[in-house]
C-alpha atoms as a PDB file:
ATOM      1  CA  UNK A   1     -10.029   5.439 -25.616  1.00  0.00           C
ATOM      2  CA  UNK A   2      -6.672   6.588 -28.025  1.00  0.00           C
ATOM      3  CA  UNK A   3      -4.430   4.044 -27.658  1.00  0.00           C
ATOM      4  CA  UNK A   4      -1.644   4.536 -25.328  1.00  0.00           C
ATOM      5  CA  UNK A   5      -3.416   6.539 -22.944  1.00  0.00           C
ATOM      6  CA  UNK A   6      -4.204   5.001 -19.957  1.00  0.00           C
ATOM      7  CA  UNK A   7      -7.666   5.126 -18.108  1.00  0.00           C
ATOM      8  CA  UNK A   8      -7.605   7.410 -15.308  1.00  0.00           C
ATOM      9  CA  UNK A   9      -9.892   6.843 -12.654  1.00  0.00           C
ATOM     10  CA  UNK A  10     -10.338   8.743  -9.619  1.00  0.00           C
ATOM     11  CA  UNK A  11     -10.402   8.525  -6.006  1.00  0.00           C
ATOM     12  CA  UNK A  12     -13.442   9.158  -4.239  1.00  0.00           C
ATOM     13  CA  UNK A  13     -13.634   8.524  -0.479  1.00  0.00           C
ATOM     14  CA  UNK A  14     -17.417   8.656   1.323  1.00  0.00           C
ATOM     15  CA  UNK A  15     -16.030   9.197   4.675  1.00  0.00           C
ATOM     16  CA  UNK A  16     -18.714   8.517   7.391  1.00  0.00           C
ATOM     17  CA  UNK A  17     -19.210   9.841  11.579  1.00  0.00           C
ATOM     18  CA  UNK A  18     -20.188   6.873  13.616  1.00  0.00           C
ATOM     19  CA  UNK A  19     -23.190   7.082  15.756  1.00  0.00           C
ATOM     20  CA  UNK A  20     -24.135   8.164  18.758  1.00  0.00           C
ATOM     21  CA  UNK A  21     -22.359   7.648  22.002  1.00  0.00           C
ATOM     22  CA  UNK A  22     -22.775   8.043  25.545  1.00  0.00           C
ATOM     23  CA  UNK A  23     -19.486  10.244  25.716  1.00  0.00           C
ATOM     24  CA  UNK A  24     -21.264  12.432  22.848  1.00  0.00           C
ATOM     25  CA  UNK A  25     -24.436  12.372  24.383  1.00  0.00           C
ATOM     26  CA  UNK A  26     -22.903  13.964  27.441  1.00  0.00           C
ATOM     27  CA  UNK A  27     -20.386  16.320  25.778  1.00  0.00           C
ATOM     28  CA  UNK A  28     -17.541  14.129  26.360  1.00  0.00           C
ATOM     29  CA  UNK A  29     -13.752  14.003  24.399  1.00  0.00           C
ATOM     30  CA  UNK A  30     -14.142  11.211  22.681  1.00  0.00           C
ATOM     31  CA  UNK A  31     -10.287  10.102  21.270  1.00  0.00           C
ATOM     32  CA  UNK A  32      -9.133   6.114  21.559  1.00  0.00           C
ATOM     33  CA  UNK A  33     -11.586   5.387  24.422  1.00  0.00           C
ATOM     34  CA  UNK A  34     -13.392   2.588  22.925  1.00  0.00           C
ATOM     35  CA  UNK A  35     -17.183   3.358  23.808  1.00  0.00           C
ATOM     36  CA  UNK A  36     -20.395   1.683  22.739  1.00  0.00           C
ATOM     37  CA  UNK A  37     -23.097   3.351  20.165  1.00  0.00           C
ATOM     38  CA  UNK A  38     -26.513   4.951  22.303  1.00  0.00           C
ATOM     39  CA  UNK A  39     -29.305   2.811  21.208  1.00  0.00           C
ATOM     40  CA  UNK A  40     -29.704   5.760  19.352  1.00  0.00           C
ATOM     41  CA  UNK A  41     -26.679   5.736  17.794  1.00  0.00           C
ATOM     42  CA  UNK A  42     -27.732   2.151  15.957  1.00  0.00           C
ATOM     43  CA  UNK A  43     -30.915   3.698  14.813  1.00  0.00           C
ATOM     44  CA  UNK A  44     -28.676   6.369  13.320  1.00  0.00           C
ATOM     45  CA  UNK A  45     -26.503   3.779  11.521  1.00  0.00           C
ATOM     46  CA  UNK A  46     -29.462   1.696  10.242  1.00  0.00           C
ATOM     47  CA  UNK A  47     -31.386   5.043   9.171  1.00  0.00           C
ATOM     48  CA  UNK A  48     -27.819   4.838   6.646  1.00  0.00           C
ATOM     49  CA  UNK A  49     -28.197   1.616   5.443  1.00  0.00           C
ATOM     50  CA  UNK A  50     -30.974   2.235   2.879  1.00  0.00           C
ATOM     51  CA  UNK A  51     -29.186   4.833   1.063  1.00  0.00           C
ATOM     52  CA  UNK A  52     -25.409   3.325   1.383  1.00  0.00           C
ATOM     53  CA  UNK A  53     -26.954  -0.379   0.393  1.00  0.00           C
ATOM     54  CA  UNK A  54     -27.563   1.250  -3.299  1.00  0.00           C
ATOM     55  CA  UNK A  55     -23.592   2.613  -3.566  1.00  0.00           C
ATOM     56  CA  UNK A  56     -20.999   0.430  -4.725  1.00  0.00           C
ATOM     57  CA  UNK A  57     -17.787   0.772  -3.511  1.00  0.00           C
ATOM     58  CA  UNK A  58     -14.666  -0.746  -4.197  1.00  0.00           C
ATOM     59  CA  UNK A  59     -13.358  -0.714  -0.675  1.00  0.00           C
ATOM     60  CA  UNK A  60     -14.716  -0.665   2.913  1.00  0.00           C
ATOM     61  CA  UNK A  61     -12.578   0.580   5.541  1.00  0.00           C
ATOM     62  CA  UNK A  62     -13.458   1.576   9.225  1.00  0.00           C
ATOM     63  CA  UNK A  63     -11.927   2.781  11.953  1.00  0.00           C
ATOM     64  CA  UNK A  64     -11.058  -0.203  14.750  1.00  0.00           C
ATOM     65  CA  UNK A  65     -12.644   1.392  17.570  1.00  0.00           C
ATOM     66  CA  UNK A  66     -16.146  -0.340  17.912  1.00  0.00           C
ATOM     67  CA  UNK A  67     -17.955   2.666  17.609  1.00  0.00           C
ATOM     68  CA  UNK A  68     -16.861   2.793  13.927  1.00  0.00           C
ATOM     69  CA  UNK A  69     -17.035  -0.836  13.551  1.00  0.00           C
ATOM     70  CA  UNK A  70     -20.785  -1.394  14.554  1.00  0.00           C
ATOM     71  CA  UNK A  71     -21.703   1.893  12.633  1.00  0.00           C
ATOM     72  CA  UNK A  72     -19.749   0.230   9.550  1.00  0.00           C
ATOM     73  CA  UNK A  73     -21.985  -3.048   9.948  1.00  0.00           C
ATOM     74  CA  UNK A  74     -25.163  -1.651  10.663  1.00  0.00           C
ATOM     75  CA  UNK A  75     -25.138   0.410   7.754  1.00  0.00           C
ATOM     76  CA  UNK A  76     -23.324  -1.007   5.080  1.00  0.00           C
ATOM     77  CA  UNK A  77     -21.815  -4.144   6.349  1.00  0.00           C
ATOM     78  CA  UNK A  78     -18.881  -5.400   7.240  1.00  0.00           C
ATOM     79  CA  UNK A  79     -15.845  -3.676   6.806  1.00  0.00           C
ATOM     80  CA  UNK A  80     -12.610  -5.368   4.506  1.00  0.00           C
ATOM     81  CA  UNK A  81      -9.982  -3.428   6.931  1.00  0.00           C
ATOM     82  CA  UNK A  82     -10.168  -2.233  10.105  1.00  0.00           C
ATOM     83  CA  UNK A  83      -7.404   0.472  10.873  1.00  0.00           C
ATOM     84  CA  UNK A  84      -6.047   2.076  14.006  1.00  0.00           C
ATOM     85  CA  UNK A  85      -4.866   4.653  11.659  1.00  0.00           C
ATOM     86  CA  UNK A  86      -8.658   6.445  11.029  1.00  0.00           C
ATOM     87  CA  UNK A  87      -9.164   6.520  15.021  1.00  0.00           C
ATOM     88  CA  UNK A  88     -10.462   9.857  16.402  1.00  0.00           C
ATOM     89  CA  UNK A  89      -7.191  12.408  17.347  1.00  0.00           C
ATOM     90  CA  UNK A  90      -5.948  10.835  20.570  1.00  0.00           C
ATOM     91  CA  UNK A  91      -7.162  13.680  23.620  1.00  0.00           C
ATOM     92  CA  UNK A  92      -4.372  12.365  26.255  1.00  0.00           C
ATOM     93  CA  UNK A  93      -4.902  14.468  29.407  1.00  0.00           C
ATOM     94  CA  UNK A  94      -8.017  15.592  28.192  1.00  0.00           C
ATOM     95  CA  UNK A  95      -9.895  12.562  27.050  1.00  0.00           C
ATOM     96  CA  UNK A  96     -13.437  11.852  28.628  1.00  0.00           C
ATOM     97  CA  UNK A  97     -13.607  15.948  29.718  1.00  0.00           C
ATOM     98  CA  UNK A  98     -17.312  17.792  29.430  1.00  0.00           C
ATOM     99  CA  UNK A  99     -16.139  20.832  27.057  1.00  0.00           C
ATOM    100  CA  UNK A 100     -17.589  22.810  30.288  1.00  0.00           C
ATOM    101  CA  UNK A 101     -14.379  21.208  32.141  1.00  0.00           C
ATOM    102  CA  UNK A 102     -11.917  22.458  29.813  1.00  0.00           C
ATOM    103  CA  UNK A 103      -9.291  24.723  30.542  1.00  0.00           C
ATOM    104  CA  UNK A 104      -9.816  27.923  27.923  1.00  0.00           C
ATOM    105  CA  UNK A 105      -6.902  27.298  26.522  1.00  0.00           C
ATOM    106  CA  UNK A 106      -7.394  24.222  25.382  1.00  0.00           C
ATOM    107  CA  UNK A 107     -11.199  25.417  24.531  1.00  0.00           C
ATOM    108  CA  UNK A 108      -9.803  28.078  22.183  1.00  0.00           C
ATOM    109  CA  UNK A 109      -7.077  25.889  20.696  1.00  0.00           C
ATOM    110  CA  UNK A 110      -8.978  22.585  19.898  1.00  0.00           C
ATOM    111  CA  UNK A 111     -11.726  25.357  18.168  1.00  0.00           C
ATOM    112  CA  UNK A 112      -8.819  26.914  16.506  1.00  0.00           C
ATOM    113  CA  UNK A 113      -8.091  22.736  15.674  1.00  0.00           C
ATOM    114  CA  UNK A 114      -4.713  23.901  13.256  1.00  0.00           C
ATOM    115  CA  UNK A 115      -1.950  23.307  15.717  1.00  0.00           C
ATOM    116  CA  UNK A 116      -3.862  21.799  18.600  1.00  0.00           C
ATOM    117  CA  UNK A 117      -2.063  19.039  20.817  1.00  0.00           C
ATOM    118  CA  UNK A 118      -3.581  18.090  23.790  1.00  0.00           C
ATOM    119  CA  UNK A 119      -1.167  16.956  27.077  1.00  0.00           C
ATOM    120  CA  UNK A 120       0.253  13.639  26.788  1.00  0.00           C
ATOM    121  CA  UNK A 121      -2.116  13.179  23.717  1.00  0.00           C
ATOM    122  CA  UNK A 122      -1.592  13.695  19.485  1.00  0.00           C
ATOM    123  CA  UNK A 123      -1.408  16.889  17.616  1.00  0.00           C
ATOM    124  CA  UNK A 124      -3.536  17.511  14.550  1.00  0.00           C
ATOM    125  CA  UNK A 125      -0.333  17.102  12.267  1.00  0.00           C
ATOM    126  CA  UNK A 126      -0.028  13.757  13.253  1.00  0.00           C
ATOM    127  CA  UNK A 127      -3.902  13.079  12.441  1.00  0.00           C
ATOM    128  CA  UNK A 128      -3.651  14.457   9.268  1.00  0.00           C
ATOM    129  CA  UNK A 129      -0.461  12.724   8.364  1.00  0.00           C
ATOM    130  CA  UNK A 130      -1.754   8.914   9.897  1.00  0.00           C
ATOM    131  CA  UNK A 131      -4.984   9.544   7.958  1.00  0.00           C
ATOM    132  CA  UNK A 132      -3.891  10.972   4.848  1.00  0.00           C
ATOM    133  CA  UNK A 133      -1.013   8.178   4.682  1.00  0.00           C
ATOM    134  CA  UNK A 134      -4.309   5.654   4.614  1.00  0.00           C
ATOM    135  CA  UNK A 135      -6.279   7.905   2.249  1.00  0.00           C
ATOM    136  CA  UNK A 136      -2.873   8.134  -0.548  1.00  0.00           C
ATOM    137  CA  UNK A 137      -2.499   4.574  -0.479  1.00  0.00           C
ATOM    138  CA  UNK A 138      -5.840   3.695  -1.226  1.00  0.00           C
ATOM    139  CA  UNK A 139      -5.879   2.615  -5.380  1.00  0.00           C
ATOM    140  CA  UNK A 140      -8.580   4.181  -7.894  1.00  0.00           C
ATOM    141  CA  UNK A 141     -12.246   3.827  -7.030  1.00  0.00           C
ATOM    142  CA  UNK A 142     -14.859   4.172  -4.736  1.00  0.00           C
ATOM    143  CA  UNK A 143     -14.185   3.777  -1.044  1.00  0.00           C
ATOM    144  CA  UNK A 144     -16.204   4.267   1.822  1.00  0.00           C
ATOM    145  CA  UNK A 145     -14.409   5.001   5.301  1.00  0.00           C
ATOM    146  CA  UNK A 146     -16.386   4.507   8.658  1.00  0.00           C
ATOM    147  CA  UNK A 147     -14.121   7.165  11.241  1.00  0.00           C
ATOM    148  CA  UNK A 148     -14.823   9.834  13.616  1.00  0.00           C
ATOM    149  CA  UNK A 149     -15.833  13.419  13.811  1.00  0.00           C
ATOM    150  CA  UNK A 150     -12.298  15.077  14.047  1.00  0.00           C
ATOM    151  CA  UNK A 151     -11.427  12.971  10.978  1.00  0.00           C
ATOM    152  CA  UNK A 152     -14.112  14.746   8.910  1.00  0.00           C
ATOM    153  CA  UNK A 153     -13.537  18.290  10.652  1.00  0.00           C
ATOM    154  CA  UNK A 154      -9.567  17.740   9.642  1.00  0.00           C
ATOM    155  CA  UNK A 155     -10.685  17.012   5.579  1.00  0.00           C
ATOM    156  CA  UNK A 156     -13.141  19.605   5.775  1.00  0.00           C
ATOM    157  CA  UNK A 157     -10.831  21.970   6.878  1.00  0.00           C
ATOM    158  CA  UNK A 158      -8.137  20.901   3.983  1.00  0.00           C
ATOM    159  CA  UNK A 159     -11.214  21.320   1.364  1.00  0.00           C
ATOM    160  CA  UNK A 160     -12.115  24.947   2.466  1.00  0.00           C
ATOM    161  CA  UNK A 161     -14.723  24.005   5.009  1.00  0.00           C
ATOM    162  CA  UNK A 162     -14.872  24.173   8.526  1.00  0.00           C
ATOM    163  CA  UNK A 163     -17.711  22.717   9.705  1.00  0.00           C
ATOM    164  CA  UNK A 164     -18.433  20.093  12.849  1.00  0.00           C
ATOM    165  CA  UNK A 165     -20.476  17.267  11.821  1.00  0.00           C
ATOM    166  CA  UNK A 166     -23.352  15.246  13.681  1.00  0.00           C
ATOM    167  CA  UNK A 167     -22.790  11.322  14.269  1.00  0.00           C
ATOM    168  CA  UNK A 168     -23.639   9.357  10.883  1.00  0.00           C
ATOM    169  CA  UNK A 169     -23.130  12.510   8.549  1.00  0.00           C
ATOM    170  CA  UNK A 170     -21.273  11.237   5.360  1.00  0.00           C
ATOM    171  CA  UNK A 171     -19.082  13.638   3.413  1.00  0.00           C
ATOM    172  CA  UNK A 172     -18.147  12.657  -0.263  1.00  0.00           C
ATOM    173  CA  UNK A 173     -14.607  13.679  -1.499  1.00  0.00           C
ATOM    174  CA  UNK A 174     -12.997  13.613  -5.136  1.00  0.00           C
ATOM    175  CA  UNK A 175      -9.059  12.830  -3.432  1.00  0.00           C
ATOM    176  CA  UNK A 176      -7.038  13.826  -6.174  1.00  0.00           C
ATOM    177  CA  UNK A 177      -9.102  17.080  -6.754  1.00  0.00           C
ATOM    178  CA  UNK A 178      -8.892  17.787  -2.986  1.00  0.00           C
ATOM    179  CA  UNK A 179     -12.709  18.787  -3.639  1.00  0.00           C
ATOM    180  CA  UNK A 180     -15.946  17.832  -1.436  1.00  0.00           C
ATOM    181  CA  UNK A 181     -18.605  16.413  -3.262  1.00  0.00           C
ATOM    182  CA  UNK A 182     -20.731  16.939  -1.176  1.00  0.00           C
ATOM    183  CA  UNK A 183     -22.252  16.835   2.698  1.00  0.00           C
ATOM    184  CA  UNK A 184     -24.924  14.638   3.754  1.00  0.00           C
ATOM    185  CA  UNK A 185     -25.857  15.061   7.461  1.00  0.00           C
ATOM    186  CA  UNK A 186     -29.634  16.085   7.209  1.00  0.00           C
ATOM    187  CA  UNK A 187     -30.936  12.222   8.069  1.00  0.00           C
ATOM    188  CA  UNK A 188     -29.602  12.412  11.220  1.00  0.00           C
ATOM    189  CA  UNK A 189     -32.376  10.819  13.937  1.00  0.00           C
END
């Protein structure tokens, strides 16, 4: 290294879906209600732990809602922080809804996710601007984020993707490059 020039290191975020729950198993909005993995769901997380256990990261961050947490500690272990701020988009009115029970509007809108604010609940600006306020203030290095699926769509979406993930996929992310590394979600169980 010259001297004078200082080391730059990036920022690269593995952002992981929790596993399984009973609200996804039946099709449910799944926002701040704090539900339990499936049995399932733990397999899913363990089925991670091989691969994750031979990354290093310099940071561990999950989501608080135990969903995230267990997934976090079943596949990696436990997390450092544990932040309200990388919760699932908050559904208000519509939380614990089948998508068959869905008024079309709201259908086409939360598909159409840009712009989307469910009654009484969060718009997707104020997602993007609780998570990415986590994400900016994270220092150089290696961190790996336990959240939720509308978390990952969000990024994706940012990146030039658009894609919905299964529980436990893991999507790797070079921050200051706003570029996806890559997409893992064929382990799922």
């Amino acid at each position: 290294m010259r001297r004078g020039f200082a080391e730059v290191r990036v920022r690269e975020l593995w952002l992981v879906r929790h596993g399984q729950t009973t609200w996804n198993l039946e099709g449910r909005l799944t926002g701040w209600t704090d539900v339990p993995l499936t049995p399932l769901g733990e397999q899913q997380a363990r089925a991670l732990s091989g691969w994750l256990s031979q990354e290093r990261f310099d940071k561990v961050l999950s989501s608080d809602l135990q969903r995230a947490l267990h997934t976090a500690r079943l596949a990696y272990g436990e997390p450092q922080e544990a932040l309200a701020e990388l919760r699932e988009l908050e559904f208000g009115a519509l939380e614990g809804l089948k998508w068959d029970e869905l008024p079309e509007p709201h259908k086409s809108a939360l598909l159409a996710f840009e712009g989307f604010q469910a009654p009484g609940g969060e718009s997707t600006r104020a997602l993007r601007q609780r998570v990415y306020g986590v994400f900016e203030g994270l220092p150089p290095g290696r961190h790996l984020v336990f959240t939720h699926g509308g978390v990952l769509r969000l990024v994706l979406r940012d990146f030039g993707q658009d894609r919905f993930l299964p529980p436990c996929a893991v999507v790797g992310l070079d921050w200051q490059q706003k570029r996806v590394l890559f997409v893992r979600d064929e382990h799922v169980l």
